[in-house]
N, C-alpha and C. Protein backbone atom coordinates (compact mmCIF):
# COMPACT_ATOMS: atom_id res chain seq x y z
N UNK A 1 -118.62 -140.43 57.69
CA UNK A 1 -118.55 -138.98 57.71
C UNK A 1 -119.68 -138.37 58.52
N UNK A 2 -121.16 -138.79 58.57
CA UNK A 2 -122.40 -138.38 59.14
C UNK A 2 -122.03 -138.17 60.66
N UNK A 3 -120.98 -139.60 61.17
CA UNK A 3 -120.55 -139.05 62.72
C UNK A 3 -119.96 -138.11 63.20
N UNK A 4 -119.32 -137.68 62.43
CA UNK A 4 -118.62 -136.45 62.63
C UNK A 4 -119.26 -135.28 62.57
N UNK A 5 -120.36 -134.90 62.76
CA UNK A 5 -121.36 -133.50 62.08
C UNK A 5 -122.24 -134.12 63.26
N UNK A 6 -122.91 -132.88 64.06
CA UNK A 6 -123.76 -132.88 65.08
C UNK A 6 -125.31 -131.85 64.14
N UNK A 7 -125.99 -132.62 63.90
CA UNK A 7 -127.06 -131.45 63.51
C UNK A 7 -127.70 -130.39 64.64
N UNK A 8 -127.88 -129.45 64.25
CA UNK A 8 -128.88 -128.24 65.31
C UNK A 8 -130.00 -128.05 64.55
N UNK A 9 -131.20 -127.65 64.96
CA UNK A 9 -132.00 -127.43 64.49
C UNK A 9 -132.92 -125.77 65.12
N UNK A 10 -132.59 -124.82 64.08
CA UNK A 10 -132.51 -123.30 65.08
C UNK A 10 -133.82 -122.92 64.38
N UNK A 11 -134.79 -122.40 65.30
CA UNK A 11 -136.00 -121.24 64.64
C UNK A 11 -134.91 -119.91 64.90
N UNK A 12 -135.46 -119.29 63.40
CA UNK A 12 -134.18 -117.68 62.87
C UNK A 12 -134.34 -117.23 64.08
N UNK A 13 -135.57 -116.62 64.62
CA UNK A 13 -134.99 -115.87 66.30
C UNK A 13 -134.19 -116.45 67.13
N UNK A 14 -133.87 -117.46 67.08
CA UNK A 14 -132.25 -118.21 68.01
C UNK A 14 -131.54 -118.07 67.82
N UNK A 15 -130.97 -117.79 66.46
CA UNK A 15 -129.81 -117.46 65.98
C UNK A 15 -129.27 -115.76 66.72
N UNK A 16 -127.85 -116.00 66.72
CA UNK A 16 -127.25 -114.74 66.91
C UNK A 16 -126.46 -114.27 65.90
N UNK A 17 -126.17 -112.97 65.94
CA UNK A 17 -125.48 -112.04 64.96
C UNK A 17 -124.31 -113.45 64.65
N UNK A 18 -123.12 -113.85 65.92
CA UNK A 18 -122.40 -114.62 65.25
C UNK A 18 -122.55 -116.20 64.41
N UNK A 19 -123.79 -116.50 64.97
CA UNK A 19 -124.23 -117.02 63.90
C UNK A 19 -124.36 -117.14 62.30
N UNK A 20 -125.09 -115.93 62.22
CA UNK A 20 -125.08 -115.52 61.03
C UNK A 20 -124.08 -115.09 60.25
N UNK A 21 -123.18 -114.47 60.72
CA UNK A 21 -121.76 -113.82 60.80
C UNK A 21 -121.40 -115.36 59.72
N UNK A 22 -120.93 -116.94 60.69
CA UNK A 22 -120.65 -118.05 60.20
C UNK A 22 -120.86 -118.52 59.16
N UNK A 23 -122.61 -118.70 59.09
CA UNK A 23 -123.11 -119.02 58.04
C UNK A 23 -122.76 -118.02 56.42
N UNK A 24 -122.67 -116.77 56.88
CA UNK A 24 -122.69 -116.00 55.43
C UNK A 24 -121.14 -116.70 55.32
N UNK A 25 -120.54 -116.78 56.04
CA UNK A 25 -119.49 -117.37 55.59
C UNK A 25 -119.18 -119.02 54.62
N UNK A 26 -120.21 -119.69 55.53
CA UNK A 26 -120.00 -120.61 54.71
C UNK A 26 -120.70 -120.83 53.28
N UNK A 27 -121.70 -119.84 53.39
CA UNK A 27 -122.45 -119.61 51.67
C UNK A 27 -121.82 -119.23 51.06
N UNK A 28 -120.89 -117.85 51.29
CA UNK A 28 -119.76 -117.60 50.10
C UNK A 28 -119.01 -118.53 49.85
N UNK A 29 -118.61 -119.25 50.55
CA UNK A 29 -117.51 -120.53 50.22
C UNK A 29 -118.23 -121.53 49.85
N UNK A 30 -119.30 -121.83 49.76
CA UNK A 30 -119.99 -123.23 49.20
C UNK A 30 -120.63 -122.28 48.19
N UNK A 31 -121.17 -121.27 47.70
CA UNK A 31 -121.98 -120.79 46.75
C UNK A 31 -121.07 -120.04 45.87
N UNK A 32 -119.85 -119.11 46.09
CA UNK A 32 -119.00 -119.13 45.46
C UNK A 32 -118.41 -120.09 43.98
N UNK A 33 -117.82 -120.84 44.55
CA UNK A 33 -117.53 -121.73 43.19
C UNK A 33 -118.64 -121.63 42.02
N UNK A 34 -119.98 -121.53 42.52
CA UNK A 34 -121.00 -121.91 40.90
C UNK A 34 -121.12 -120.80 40.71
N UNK A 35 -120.15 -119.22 41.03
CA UNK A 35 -120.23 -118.18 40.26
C UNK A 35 -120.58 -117.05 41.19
N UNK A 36 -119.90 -115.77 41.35
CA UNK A 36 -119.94 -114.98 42.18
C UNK A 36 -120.81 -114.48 42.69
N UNK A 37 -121.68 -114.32 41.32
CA UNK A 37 -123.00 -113.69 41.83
C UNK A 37 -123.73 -114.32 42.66
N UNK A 38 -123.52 -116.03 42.60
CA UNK A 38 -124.43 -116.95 43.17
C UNK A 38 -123.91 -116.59 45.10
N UNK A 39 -122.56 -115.99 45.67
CA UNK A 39 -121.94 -115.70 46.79
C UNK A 39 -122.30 -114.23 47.17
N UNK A 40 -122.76 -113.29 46.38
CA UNK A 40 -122.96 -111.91 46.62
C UNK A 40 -124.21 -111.65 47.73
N UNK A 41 -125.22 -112.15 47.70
CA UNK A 41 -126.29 -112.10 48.01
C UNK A 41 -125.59 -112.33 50.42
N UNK A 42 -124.79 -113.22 50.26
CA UNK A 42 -123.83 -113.50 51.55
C UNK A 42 -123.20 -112.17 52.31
N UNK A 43 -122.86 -110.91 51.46
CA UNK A 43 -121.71 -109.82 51.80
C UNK A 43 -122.53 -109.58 53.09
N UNK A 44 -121.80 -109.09 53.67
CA UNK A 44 -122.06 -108.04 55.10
C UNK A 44 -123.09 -109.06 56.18
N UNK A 45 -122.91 -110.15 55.69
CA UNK A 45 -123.50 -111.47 57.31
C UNK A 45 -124.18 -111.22 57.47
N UNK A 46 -124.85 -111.60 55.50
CA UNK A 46 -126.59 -111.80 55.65
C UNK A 46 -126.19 -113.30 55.53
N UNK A 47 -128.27 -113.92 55.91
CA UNK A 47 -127.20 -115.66 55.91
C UNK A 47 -128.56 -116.16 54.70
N UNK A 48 -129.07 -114.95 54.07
CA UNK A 48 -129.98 -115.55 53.41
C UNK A 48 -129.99 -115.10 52.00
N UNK A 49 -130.71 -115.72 50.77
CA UNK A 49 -130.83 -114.98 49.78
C UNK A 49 -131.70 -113.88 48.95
N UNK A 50 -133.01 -115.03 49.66
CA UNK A 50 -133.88 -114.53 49.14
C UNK A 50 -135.30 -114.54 50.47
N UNK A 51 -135.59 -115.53 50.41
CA UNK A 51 -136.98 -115.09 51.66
C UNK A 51 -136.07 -115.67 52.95
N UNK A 52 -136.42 -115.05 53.87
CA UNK A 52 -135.45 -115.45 55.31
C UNK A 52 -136.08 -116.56 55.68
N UNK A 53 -135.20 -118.24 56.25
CA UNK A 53 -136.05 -118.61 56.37
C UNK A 53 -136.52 -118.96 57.83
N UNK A 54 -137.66 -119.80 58.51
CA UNK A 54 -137.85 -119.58 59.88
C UNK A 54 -137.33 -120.54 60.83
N UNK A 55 -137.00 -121.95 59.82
CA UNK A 55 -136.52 -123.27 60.53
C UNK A 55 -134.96 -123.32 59.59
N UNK A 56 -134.08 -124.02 60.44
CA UNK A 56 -132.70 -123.82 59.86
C UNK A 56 -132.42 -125.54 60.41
N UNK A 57 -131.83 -126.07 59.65
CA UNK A 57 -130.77 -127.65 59.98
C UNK A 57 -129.56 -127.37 59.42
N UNK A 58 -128.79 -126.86 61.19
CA UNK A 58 -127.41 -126.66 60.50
C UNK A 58 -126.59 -127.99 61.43
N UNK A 59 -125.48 -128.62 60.22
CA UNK A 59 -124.55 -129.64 60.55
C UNK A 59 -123.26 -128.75 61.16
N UNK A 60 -122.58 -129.27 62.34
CA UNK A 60 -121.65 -128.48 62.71
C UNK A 60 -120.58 -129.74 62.61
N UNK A 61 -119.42 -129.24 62.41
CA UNK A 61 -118.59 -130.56 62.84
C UNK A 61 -117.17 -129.60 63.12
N UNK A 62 -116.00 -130.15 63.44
CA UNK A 62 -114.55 -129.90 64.04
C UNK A 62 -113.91 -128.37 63.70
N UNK A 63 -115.02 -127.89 62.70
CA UNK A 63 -114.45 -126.80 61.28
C UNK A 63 -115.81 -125.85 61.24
N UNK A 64 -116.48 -126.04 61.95
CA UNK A 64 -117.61 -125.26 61.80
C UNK A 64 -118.94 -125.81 61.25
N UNK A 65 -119.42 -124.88 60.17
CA UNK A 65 -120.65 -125.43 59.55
C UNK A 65 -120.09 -126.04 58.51
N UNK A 66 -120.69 -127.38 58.72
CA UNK A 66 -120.69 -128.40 57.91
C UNK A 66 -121.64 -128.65 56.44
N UNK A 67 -123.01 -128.24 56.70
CA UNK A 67 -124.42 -128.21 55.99
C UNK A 67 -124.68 -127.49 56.83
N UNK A 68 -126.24 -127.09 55.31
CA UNK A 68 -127.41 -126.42 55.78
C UNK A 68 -128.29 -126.36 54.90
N UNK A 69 -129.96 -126.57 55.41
CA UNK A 69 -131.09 -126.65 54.94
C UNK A 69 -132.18 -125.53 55.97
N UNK A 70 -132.56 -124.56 54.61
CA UNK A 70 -133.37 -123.89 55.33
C UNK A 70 -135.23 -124.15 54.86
N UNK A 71 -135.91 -123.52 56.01
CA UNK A 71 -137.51 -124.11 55.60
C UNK A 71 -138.04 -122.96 56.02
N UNK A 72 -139.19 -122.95 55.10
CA UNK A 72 -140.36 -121.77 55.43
C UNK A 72 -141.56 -122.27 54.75
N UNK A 73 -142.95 -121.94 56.45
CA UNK A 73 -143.72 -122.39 55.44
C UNK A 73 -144.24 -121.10 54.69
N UNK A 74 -145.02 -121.37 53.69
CA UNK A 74 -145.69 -120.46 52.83
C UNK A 74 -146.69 -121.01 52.18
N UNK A 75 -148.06 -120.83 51.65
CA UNK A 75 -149.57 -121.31 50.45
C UNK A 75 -148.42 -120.80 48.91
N UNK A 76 -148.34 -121.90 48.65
CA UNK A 76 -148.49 -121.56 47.14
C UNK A 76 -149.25 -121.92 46.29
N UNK A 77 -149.43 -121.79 45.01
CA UNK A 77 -150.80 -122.00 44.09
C UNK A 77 -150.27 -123.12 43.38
N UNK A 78 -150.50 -124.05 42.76
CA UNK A 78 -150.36 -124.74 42.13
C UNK A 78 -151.69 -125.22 40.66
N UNK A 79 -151.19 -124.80 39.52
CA UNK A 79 -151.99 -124.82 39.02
C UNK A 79 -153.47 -123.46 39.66
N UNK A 80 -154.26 -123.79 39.91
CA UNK A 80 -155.63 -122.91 40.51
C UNK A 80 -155.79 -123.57 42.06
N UNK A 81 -154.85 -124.11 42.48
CA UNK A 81 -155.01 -124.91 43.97
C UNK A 81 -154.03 -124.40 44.82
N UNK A 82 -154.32 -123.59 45.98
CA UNK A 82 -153.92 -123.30 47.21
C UNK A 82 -153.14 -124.38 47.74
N UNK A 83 -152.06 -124.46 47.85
CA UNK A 83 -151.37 -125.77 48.88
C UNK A 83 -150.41 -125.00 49.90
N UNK A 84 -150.31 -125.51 51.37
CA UNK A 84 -149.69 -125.11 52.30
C UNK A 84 -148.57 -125.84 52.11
N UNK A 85 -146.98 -125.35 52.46
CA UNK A 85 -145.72 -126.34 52.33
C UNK A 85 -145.38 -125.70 53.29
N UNK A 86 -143.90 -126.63 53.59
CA UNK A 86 -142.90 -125.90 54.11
C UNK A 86 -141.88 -126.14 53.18
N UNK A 87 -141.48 -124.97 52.14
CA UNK A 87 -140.80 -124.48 51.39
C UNK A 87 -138.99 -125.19 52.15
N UNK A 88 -138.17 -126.02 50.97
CA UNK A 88 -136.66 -126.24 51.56
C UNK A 88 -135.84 -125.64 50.62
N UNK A 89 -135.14 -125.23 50.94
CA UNK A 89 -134.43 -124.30 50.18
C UNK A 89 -132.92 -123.45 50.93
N UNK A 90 -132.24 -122.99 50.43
CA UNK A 90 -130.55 -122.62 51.04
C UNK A 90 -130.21 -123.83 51.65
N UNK A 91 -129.94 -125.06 50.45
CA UNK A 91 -129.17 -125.96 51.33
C UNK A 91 -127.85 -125.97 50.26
N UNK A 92 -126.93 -126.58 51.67
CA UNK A 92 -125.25 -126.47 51.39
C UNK A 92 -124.46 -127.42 51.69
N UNK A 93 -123.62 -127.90 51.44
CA UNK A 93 -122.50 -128.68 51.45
C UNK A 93 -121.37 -128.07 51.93
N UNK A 94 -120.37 -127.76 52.84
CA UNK A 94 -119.02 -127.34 52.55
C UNK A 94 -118.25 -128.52 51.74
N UNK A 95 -117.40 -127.81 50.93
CA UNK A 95 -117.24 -128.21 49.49
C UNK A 95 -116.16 -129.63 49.71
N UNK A 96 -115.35 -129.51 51.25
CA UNK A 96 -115.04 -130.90 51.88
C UNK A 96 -115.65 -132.18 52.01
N UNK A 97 -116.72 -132.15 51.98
CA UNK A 97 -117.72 -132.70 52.84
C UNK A 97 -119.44 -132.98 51.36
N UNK A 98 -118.40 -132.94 50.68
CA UNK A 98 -119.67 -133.19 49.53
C UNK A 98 -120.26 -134.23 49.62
N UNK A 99 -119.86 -135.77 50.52
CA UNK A 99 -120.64 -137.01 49.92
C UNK A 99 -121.77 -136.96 51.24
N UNK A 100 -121.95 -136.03 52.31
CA UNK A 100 -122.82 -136.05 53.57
C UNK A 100 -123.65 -135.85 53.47
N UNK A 101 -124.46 -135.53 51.67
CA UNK A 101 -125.74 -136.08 51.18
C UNK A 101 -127.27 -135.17 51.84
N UNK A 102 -127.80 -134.72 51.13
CA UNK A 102 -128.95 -133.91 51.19
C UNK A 102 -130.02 -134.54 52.25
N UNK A 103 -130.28 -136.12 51.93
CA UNK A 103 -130.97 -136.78 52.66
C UNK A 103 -130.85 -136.96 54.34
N UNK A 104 -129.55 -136.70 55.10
CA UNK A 104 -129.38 -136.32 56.17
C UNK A 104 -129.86 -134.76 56.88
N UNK A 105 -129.72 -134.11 55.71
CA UNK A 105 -130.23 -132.91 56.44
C UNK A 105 -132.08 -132.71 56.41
N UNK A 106 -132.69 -133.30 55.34
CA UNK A 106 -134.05 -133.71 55.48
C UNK A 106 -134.61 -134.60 56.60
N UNK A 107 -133.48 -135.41 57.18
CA UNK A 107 -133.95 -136.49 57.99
C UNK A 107 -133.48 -135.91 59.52
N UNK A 108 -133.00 -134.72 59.48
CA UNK A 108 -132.54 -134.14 60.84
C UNK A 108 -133.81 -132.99 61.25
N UNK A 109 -134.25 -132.53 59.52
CA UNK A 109 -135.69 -131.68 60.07
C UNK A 109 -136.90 -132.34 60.16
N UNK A 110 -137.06 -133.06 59.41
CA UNK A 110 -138.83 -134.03 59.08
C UNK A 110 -139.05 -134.46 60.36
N UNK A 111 -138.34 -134.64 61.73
CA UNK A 111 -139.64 -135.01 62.77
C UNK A 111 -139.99 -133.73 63.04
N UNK A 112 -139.53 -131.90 62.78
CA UNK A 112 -139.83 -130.82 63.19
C UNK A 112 -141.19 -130.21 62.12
N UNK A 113 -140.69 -130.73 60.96
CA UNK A 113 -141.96 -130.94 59.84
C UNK A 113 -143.14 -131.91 60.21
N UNK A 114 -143.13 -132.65 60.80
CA UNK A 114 -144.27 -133.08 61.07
C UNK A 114 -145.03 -132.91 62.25
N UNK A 115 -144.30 -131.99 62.98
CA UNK A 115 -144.79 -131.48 63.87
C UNK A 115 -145.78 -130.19 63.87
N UNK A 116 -145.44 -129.62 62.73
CA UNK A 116 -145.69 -128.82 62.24
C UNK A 116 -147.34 -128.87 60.92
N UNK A 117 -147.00 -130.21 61.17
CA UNK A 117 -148.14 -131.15 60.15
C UNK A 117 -148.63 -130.38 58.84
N UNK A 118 -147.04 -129.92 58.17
CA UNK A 118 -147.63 -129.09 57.09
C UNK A 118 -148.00 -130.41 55.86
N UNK A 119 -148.69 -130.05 55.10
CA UNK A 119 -149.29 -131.37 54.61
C UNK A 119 -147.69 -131.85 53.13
N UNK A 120 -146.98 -130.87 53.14
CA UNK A 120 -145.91 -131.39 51.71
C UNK A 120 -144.58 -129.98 52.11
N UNK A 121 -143.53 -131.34 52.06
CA UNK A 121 -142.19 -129.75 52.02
C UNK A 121 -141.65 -130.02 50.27
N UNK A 122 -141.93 -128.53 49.66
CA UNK A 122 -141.65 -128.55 48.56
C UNK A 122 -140.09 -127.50 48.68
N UNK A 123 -139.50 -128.22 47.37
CA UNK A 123 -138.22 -127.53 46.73
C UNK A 123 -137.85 -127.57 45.51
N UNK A 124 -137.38 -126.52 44.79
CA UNK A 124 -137.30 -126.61 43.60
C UNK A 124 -135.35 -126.60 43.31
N UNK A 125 -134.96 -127.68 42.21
CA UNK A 125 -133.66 -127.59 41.89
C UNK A 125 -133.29 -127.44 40.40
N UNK A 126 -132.41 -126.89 39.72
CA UNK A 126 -131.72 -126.87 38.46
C UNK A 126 -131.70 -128.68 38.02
N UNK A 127 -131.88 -128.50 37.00
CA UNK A 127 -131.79 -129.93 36.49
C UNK A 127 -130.22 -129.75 35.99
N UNK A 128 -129.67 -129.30 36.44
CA UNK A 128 -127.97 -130.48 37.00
C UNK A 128 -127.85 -130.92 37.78
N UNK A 129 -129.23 -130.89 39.06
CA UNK A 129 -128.74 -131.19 40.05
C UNK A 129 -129.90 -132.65 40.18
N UNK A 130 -130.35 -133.19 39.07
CA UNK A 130 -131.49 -134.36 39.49
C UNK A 130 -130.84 -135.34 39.24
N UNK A 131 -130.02 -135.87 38.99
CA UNK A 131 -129.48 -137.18 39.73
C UNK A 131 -129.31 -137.08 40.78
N UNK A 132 -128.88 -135.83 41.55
CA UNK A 132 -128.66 -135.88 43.03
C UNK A 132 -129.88 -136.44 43.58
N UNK A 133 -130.98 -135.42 43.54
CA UNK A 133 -132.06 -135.65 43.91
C UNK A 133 -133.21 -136.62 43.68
N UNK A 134 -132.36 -137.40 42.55
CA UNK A 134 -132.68 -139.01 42.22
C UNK A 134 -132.75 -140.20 43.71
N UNK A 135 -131.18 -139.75 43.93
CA UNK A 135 -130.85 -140.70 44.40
C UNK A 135 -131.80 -140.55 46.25
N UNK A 136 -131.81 -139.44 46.33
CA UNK A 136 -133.18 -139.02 47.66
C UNK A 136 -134.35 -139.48 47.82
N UNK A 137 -135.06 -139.23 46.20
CA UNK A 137 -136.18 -140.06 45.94
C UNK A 137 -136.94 -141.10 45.80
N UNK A 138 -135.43 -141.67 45.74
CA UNK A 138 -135.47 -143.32 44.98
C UNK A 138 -136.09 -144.56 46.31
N UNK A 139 -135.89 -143.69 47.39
CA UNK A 139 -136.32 -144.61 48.77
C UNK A 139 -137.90 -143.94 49.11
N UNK A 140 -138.39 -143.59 48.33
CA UNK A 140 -139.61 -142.86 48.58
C UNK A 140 -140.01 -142.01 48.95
N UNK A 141 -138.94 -141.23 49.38
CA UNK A 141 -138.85 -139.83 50.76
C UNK A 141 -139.62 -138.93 50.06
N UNK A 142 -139.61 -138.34 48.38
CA UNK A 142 -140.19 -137.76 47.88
C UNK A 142 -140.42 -138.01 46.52
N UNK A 143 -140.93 -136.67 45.71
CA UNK A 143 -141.21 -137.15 44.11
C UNK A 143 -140.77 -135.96 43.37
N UNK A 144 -139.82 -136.07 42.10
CA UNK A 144 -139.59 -135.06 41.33
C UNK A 144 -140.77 -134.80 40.55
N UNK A 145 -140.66 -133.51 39.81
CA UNK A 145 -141.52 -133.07 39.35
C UNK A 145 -141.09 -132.66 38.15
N UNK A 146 -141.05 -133.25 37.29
CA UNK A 146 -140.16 -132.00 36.12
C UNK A 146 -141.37 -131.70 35.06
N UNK A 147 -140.83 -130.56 34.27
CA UNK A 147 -141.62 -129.26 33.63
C UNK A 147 -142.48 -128.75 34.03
N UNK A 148 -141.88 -128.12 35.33
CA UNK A 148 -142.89 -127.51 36.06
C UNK A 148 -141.81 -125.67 36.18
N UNK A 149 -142.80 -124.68 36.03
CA UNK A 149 -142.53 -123.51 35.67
C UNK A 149 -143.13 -122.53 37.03
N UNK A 150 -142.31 -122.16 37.60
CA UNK A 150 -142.10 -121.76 39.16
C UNK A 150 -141.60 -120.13 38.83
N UNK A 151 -143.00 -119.28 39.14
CA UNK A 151 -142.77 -117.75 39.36
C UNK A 151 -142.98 -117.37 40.20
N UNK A 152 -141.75 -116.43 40.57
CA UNK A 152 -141.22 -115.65 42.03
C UNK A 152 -141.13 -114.60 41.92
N UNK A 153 -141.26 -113.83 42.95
CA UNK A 153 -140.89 -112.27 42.96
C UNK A 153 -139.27 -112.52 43.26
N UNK A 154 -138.24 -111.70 43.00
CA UNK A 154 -137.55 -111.15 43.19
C UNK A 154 -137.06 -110.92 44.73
N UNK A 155 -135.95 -111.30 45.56
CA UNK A 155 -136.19 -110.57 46.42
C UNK A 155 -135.58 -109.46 46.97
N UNK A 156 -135.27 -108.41 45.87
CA UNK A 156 -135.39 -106.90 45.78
C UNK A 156 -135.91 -106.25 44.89
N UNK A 157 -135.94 -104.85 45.01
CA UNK A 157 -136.36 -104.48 43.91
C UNK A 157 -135.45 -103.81 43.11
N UNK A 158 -135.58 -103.98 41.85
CA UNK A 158 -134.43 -103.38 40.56
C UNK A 158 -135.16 -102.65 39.46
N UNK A 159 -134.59 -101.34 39.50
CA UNK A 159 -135.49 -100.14 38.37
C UNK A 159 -135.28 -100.97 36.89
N UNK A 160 -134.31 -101.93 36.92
CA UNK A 160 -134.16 -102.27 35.49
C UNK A 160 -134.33 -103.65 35.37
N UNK A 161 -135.28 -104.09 35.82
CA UNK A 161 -135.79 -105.83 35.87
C UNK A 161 -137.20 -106.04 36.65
N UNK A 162 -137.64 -106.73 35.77
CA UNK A 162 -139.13 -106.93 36.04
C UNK A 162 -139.36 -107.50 37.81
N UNK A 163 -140.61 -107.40 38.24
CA UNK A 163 -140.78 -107.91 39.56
C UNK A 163 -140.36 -109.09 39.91
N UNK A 164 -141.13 -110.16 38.93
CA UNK A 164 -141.08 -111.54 39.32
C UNK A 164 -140.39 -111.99 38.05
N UNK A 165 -139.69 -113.57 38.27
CA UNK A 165 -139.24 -114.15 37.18
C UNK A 165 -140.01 -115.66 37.28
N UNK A 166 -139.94 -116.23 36.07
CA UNK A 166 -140.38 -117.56 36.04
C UNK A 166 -139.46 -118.32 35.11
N UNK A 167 -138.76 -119.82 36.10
CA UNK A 167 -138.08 -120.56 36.30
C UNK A 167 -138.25 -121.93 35.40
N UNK A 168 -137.46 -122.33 34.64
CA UNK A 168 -138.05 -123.79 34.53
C UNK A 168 -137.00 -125.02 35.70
N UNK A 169 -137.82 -125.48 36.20
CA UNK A 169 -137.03 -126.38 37.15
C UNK A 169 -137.61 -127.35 37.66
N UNK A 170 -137.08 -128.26 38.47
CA UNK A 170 -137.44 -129.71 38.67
C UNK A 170 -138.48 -129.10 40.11
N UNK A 171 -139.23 -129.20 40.72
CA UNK A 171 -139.75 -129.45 41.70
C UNK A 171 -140.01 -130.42 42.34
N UNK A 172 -139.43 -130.87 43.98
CA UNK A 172 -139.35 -131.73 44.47
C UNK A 172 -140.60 -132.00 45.71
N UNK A 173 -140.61 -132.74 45.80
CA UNK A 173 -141.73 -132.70 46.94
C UNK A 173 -142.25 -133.75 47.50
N UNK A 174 -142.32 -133.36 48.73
CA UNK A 174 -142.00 -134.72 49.73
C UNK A 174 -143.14 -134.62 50.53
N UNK A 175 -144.14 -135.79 50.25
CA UNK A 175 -145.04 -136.11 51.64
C UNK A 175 -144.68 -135.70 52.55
N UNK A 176 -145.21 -135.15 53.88
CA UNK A 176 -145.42 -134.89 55.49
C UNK A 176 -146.35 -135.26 56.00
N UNK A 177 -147.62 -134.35 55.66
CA UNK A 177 -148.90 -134.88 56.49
C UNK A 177 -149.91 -135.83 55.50
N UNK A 178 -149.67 -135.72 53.77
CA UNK A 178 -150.45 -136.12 53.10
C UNK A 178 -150.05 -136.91 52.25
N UNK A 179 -150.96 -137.95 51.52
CA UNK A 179 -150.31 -139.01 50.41
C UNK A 179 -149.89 -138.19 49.59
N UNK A 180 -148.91 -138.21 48.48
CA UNK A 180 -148.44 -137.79 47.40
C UNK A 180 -149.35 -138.00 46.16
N UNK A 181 -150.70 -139.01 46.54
CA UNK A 181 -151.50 -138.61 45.59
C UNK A 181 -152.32 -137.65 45.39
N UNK A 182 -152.09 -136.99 46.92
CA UNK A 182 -153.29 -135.67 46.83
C UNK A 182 -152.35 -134.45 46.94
N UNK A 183 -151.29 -134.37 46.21
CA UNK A 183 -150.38 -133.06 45.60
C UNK A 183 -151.15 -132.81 44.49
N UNK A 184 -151.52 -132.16 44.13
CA UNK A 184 -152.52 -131.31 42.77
C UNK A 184 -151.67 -131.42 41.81
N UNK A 185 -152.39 -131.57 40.60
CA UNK A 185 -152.00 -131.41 39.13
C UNK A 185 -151.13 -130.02 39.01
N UNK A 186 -150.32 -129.67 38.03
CA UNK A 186 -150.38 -128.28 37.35
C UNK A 186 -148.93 -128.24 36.79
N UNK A 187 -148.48 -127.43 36.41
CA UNK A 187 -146.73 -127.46 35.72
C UNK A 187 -146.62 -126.10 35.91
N UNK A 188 -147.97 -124.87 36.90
CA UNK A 188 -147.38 -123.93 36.81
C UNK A 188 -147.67 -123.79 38.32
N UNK A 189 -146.88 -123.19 38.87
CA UNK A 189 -146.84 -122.94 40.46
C UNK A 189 -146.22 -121.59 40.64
N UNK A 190 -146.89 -120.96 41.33
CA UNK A 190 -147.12 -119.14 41.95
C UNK A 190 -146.10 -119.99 43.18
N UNK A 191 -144.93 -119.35 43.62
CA UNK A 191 -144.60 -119.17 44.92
C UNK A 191 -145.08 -118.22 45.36
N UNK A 192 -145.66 -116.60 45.18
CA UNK A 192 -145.57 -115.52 45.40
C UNK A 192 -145.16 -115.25 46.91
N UNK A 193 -143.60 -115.51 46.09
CA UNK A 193 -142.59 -114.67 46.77
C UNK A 193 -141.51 -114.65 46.57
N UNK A 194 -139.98 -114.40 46.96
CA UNK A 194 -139.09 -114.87 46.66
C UNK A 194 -138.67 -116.05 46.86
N UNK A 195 -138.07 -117.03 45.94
CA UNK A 195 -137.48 -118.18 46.74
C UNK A 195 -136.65 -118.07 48.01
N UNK A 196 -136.46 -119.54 48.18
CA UNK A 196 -135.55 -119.56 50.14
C UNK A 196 -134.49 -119.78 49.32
């Protein structure tokens, strides 16, 4: 299946309106199914949810977009420790194409991540989704993190809901420039900002 899908790899200013146009398309249709609200954030060919992001790995194949993994870097706190990432986050499957595996689209950006020599690309997932992200890890690529409690701003604002929320979720995180022994302690991590 991997032959069939050509990866691109776009910084957001490359992209064009019909670009984006595509992509909101394929988020409603891959984000859809786990619940409407999870597809709303897509209306009117936005292609993002929450923080826009600046590096994009999109899979194209016969049908369009195939996948997608988006990256941004950002300092988040960890515990009382400053760490630089490049944040992964808005990644997708079209719902055809489910077994073409997360680990291809990490392995289509990480020579652009290390170019970038950010020292760790972190992501955070729902624990329904860590066997997936088992099976990513399991070759060393990265390390789960679980009970770790991840607060974000929002990314709008709502007269009737607090600024930021805090998450319980698996955090993933994958060496780039540094051993995985020098990722800092903590179970509480500041994104301050919205998630990607």
């Amino acid at each position: 299946m991997s032959s069939k899908v050509q990866w691109k790899l776009c910084w957001e200013n490359e992209l064009q309106l019909s670009d984006h146009l595509e992509l909101a398309q394929f988020f409603r249709t891959t984000y859809g199914p786990t619940g409407p609200f999870n597809a709303k954030p897509f209306d009117g060919g936005r292609s993002w949810a929450g923080a826009r992001p600046e590096l994009r790995a999109i899979a194209y194949d016969s049908q369009g977009v195939a996948a997608h993994m988006g990256s941004l870097r950002r300092f988040i706190k960890v515990g009382t420790t400053d760490v630089l990432v490049a944040e992964l986050g808005l990644y997708g499957v079209r719902p055809d194409l489910e077994g073409l595996g997360i680990s291809q689209s990490i392995r289509a950006m990480y020579p652009v991540l290390q170019e970038l020599r950010v020292p760790f690309a972190f992501g955070t997932v729902r624990h329904a989704l860590k066997n997936h992200f088992t099976r990513l890890c399991r070759h060393g690529m990265g390390t789960i993190i679980p009970g770790v409690r991840v607060r974000s701003t929002l990314p709008n604002v709502h007269l009737d809901l607090p600024a930021t929320r805090v998450e319980d979720v698996l955090a993933v995180i994958l060496p780039i420039d540094r051993a995985m022994s020098e990722w800092p302690h903590g179970t509480e991590i500041e994104r301050n900002g919205p998630e990607l």
